[in-house]
Protein backbone atom coordinates (compact mmCIF):
# COMPACT_ATOMS: atom_id res chain seq x y z
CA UNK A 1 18.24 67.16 82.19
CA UNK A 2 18.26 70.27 80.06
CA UNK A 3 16.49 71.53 77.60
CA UNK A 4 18.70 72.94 74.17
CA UNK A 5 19.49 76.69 75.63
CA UNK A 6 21.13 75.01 78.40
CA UNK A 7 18.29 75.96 81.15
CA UNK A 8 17.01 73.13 83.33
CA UNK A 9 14.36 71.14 81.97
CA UNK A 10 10.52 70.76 84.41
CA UNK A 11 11.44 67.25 84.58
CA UNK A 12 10.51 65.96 87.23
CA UNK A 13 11.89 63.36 89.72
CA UNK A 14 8.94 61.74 91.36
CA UNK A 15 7.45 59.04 89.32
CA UNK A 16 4.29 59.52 88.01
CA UNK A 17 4.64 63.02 88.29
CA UNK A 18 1.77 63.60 85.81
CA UNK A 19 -0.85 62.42 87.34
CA UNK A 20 -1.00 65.26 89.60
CA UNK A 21 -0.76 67.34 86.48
CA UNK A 22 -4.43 68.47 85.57
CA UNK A 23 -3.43 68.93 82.14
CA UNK A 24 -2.23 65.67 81.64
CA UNK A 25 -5.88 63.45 80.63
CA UNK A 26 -5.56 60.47 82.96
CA UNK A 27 -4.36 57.34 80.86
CA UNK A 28 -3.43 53.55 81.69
CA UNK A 29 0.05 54.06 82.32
CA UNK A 30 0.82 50.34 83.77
CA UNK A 31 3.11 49.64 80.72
CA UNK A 32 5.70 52.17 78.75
CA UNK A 33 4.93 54.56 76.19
CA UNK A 34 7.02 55.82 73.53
CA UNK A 35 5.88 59.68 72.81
CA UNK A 36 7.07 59.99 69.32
CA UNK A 37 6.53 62.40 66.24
CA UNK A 38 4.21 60.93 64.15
CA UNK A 39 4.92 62.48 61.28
CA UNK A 40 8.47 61.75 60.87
CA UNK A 41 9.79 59.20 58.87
CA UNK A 42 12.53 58.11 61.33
CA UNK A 43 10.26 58.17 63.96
CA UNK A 44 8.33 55.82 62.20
CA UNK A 45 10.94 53.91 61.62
CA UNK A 46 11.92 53.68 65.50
CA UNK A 47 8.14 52.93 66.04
CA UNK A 48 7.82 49.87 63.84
CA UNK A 49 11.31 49.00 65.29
CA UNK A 50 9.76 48.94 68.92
CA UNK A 51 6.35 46.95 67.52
CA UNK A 52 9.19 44.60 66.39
CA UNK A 53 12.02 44.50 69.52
CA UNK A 54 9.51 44.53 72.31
CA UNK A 55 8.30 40.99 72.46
CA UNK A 56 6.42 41.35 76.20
CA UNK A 57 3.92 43.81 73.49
CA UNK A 58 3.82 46.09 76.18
CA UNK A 59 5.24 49.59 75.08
CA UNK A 60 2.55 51.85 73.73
CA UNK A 61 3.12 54.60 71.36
CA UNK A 62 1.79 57.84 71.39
CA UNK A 63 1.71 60.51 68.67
CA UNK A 64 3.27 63.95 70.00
CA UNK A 65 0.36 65.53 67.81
CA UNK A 66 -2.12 63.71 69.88
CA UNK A 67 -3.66 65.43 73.17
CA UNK A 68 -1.80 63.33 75.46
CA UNK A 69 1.55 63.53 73.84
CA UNK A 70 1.31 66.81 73.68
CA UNK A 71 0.27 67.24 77.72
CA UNK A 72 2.69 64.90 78.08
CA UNK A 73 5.51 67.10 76.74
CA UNK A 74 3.95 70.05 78.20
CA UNK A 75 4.47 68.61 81.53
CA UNK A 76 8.11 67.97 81.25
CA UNK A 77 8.89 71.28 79.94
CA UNK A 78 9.27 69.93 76.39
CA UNK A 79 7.23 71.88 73.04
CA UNK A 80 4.73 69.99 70.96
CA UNK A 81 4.83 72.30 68.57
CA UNK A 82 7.99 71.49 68.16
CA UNK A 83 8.92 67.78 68.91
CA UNK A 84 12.13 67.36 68.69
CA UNK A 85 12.22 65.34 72.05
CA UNK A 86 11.52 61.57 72.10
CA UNK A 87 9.90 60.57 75.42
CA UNK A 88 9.85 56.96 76.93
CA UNK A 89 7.43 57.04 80.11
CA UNK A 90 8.62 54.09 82.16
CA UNK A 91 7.33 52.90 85.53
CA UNK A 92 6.19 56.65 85.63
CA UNK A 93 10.06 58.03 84.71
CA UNK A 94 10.59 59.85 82.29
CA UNK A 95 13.89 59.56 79.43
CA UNK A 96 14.02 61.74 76.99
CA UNK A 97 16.35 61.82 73.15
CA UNK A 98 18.98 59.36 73.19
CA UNK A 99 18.65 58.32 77.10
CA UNK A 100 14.96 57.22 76.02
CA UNK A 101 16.33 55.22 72.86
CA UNK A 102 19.41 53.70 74.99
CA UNK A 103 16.88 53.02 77.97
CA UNK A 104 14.25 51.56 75.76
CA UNK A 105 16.66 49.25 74.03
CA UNK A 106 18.25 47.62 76.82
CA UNK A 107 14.34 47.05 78.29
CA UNK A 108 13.74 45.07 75.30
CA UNK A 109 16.57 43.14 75.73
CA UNK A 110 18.09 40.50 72.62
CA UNK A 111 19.00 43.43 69.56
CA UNK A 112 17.62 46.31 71.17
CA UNK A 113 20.67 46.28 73.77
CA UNK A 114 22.92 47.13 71.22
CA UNK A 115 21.77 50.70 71.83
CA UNK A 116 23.76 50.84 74.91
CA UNK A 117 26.92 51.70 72.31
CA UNK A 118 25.53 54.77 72.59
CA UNK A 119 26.60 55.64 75.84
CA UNK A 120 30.35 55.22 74.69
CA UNK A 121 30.14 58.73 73.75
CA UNK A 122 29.88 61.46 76.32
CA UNK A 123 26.43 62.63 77.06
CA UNK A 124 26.78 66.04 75.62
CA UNK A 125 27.82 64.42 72.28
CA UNK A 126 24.75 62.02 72.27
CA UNK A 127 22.55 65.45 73.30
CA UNK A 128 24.36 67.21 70.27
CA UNK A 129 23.85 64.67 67.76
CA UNK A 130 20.65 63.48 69.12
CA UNK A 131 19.55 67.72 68.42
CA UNK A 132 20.95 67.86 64.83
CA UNK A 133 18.79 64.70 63.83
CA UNK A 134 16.23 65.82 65.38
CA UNK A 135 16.40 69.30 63.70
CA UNK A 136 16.89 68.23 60.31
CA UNK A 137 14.89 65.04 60.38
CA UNK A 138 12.40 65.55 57.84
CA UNK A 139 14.59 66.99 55.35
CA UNK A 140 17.07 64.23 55.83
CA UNK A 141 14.38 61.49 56.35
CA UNK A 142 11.36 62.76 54.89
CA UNK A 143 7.93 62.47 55.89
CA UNK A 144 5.69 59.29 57.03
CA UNK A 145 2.30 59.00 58.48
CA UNK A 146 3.19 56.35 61.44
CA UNK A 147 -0.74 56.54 62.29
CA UNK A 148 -1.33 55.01 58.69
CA UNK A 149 1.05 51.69 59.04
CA UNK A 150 -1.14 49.09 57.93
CA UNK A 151 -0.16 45.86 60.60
CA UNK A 152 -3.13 45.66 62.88
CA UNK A 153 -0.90 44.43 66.23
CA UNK A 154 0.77 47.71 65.83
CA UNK A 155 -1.98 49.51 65.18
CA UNK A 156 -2.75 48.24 68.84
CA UNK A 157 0.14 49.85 70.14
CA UNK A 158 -1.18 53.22 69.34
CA UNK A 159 -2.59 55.55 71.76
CA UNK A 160 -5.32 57.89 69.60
């Protein structure tokens, strides 16, 4: 993987890489986790579309602006500051952008593997347009407080 200069990403390749990371906090990482950006709108969105996809209710989601997102991103060379990355943590792997949307959705199986059009386009087109989203996504999207979203069960989901 690389980050958006081109330069290899610190991703790395064993699972569960983390754990040996001291500045990870240790966390139940038995089921996947969705790292998202709270405070985006389609972010949001894509959370409340997980809560509603993923029928096992495993997948977890966990705010970038939290302490663990953000040591989480840390770790695999990604900025919190600035979290343009979406991160899906799954049996200790980590996908990142598109790759985590396209490997999420064909995990939950029924509508969710319709994300797998995706990968009709090359990858650096998918990286390209996943970055411009990303970029502009609260001036095309707006703002949303996922951490606010009344349901209870998905209020479950998050990791505080």
């Amino acid at each position: 993987m690389r980050d958006r200069t081109g330069d290899d990403l610190h991703i790395m390749t064993q699972p569960y890489s983390y754990r040996d990371d001291p500045q990870v906090p240790a966390f139940d990482d038995s089921a996947p986790i969705a790292v998202m950006d709270a405070e985006c709108a389609i972010c949001s969105w894509g959370a409340r579309m997980i809560h509603r996809l993923d029928h096992s209710r495993r997948v977890r989601i966990c705010p970038v602006q939290s302490d663990l997102g953000a040591a989480l991103l840390r770790h695999y060379g990604l900025r919190p500051n600035d979290p343009t990355s979406w991160l899906y943590l799954d049996a200790g792997r980590a996908h990142v952008d598109f790759e985590a949307v396209i490997h999420a959705g064909q995990s939950f199986g029924g509508w969710g593997s319709m994300v797998r059009v995706l990968r009709l386009c090359p990858r650096f087109l998918r990286d390209w347009l996943y970055q411009r989203l990303a970029r502009n996504r609260y001036r095309v999207f707006g703002r949303a407080d996922m951490c606010a979203l009344p349901d209870p069960e998905f209020r479950k989901r998050l990791m505080q």
